[in-house]
Protein backbone atom coordinates (compact mmCIF):
# COMPACT_ATOMS: atom_id res chain seq x y z
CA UNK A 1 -8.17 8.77 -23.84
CA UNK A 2 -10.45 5.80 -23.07
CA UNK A 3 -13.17 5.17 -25.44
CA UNK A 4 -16.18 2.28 -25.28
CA UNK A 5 -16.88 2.77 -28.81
CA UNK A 6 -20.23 3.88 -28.71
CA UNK A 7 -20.04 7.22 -30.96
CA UNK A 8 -20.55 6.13 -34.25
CA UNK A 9 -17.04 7.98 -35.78
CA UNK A 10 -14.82 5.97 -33.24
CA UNK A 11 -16.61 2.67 -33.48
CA UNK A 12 -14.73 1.23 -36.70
CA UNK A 13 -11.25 2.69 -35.39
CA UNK A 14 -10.97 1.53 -31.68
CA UNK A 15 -8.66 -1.18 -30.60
CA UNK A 16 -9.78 -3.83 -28.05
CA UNK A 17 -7.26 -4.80 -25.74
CA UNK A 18 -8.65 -8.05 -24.41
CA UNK A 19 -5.15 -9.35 -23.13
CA UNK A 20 -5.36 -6.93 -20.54
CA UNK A 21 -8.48 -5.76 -19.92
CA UNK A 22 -11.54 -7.36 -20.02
CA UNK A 23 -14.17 -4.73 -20.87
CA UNK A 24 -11.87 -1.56 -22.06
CA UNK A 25 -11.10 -0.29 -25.49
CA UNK A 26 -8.42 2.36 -26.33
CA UNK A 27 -9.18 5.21 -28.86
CA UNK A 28 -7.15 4.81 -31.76
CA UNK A 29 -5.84 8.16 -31.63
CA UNK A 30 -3.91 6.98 -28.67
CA UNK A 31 -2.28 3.87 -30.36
CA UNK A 32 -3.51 5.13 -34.19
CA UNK A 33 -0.23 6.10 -36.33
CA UNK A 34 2.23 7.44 -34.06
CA UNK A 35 1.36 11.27 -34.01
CA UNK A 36 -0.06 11.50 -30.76
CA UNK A 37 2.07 8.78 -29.40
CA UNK A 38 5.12 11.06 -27.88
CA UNK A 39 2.15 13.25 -26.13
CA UNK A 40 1.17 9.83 -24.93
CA UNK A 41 4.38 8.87 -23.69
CA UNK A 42 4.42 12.19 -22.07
CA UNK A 43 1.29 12.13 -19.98
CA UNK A 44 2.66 8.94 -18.84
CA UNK A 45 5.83 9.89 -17.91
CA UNK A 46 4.07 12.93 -16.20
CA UNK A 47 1.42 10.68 -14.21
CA UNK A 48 4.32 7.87 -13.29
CA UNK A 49 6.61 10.47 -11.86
CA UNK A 50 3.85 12.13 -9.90
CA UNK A 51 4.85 12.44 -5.86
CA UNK A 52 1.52 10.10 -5.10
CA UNK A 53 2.76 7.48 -7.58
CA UNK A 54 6.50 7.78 -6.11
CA UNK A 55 5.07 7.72 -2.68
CA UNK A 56 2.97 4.69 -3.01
CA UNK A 57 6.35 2.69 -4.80
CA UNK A 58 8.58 3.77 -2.01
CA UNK A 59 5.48 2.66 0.46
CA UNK A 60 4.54 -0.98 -1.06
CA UNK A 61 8.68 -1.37 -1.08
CA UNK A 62 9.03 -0.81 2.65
CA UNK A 63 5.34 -2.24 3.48
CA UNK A 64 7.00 -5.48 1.85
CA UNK A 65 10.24 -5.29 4.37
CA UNK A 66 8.49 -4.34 7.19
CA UNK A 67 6.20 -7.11 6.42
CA UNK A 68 9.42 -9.81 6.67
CA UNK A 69 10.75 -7.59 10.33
CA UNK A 70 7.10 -8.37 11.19
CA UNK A 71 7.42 -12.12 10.59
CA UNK A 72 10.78 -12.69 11.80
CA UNK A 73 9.88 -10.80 15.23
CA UNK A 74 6.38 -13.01 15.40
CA UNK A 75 7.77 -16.67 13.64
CA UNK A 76 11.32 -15.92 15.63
CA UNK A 77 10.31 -14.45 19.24
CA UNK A 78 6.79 -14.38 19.99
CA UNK A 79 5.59 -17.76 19.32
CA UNK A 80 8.49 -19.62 20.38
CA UNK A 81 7.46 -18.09 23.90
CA UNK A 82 3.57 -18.63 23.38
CA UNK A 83 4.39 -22.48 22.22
CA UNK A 84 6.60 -22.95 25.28
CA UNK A 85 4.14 -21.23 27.57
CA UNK A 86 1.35 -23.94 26.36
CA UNK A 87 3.40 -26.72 26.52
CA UNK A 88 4.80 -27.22 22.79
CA UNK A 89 8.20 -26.33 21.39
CA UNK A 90 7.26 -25.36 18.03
CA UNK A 91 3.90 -23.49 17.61
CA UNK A 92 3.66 -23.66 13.75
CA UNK A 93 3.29 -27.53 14.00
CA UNK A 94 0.42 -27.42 15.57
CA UNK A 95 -2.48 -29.45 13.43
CA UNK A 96 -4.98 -31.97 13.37
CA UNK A 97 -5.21 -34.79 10.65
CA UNK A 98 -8.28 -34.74 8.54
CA UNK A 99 -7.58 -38.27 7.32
CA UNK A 100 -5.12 -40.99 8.49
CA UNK A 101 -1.23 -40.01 8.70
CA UNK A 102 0.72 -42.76 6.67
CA UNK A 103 3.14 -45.16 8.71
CA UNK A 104 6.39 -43.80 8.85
CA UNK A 105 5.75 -40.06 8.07
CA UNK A 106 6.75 -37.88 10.90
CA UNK A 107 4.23 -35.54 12.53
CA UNK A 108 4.99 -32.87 11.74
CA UNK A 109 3.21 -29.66 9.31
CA UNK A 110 5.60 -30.14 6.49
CA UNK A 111 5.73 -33.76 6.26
CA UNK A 112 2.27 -34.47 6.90
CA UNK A 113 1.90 -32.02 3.81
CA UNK A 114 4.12 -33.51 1.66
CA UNK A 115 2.89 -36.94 2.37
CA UNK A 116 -1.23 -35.32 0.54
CA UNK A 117 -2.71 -35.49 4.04
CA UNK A 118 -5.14 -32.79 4.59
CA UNK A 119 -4.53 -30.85 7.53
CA UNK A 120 -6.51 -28.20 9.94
CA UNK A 121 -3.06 -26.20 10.99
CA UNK A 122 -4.45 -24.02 13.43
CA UNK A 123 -0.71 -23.17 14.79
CA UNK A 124 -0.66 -21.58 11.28
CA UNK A 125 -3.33 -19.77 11.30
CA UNK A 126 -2.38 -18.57 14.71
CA UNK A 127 1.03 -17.58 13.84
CA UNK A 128 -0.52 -15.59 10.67
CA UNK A 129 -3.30 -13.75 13.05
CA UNK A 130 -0.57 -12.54 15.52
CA UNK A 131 1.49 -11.13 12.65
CA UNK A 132 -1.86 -9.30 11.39
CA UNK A 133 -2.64 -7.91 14.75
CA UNK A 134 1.17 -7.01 15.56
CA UNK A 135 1.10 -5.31 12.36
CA UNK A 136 -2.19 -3.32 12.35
CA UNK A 137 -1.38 -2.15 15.58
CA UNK A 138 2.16 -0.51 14.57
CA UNK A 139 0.44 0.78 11.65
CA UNK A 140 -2.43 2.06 14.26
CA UNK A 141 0.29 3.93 16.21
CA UNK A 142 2.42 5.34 13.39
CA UNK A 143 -0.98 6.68 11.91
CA UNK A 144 -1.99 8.04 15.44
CA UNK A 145 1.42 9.74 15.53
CA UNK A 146 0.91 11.06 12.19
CA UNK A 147 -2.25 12.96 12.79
CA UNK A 148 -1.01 14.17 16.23
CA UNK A 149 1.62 15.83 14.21
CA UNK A 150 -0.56 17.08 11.70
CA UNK A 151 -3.05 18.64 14.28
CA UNK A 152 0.38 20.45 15.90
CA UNK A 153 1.10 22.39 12.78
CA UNK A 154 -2.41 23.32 11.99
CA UNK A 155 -2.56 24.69 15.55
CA UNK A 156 0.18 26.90 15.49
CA UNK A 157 -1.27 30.10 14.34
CA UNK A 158 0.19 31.93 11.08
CA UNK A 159 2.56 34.76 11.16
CA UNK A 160 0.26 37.40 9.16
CA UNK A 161 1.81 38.28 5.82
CA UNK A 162 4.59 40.91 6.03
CA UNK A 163 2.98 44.47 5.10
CA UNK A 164 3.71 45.12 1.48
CA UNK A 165 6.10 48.34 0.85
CA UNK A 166 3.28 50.68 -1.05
CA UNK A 167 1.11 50.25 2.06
CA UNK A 168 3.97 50.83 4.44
CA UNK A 169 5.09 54.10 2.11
CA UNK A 170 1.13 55.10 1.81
CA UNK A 171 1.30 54.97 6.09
CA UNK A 172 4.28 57.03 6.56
CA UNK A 173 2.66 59.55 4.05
CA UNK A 174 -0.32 59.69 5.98
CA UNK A 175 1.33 60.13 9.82
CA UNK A 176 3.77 62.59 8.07
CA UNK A 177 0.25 64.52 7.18
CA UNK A 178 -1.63 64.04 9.95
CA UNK A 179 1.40 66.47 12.01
């Protein structure tokens, strides 16, 4: 029960919660002396265990390795090709020096990093993009798939009901009449 204490009976017993939110206060029947606190824990237990909840774990869980199959297939395949097709070896080294590289530090992203030179890596950014659009097109086609499913089984008409037994009985009465 969220309450922003402006009824004059709850405005003396609500709770701020500043450490986590910013604007939100709790009711203190929620938190108060423990009597509503197992019908708390309840509707929480009810609401975390809820398919949509469950769904969206098991979803962020595999968006998060699909994510790394993503980067391995761009970082491990596809740019090694694109960086020999335009001439370079490694694709991810790819910068320009916004101030002047120190004697003695190799060119390369990492070092020129960890020597506090700022850098434009544009091989980066690259690398990031094509994972993006490699990504958001998989998710394009899965989703595609999805619906085209989804339309299948709304197009394939219903059975009707089967006839219930009084009606069926109330039939057979009727034909038996009609003779």
């Amino acid at each position: 029960m969220l309450c922003l204490g402006r009824c004059a009976p709850c405005a003396l017993r609500c709770i701020p919660l500043a450490a986590f939110f910013s604007v939100s206060i709790v009711h203190s029947s929620v938190i108060g002396q423990g009597k509503n606190m197992s019908g708390f824990f309840k509707e929480f237990r009810e609401f975390a265990v809820k398919g949509n909840v469950m769904d969206l774990a098991i979803g962020v869980i595999i968006g998060g390795a699909f994510g790394k199959i993503v980067d391995s297939v761009v970082g491990d395949l596809i740019m090694p090709l694109v960086g020999r097709v335009v001439g370079g070896l490694d694709f991810s080294n790819y910068f320009i020096p916004l101030k002047e590289v120190p004697a003695g530090v190799a060119m390369t992203l990492a070092e020129v990093k960890k020597a506090g030179v700022p850098v434009f890596a544009y091989g980066s950014f690259i690398t990031v993009l094509l994972n993006f659009l490699i990504l958001a097109f998989i998710i394009f086609v899965m989703v595609k798939q999805i619906n085209r499913l989804k339309r299948e089984d709304a197009a394939a008409p219903a059975a009707p009901p089967p006839t219930p037994e009084d009606i069926v009985l109330l039939r057979e009465i009727r034909d038996a009449l009609k003779k």
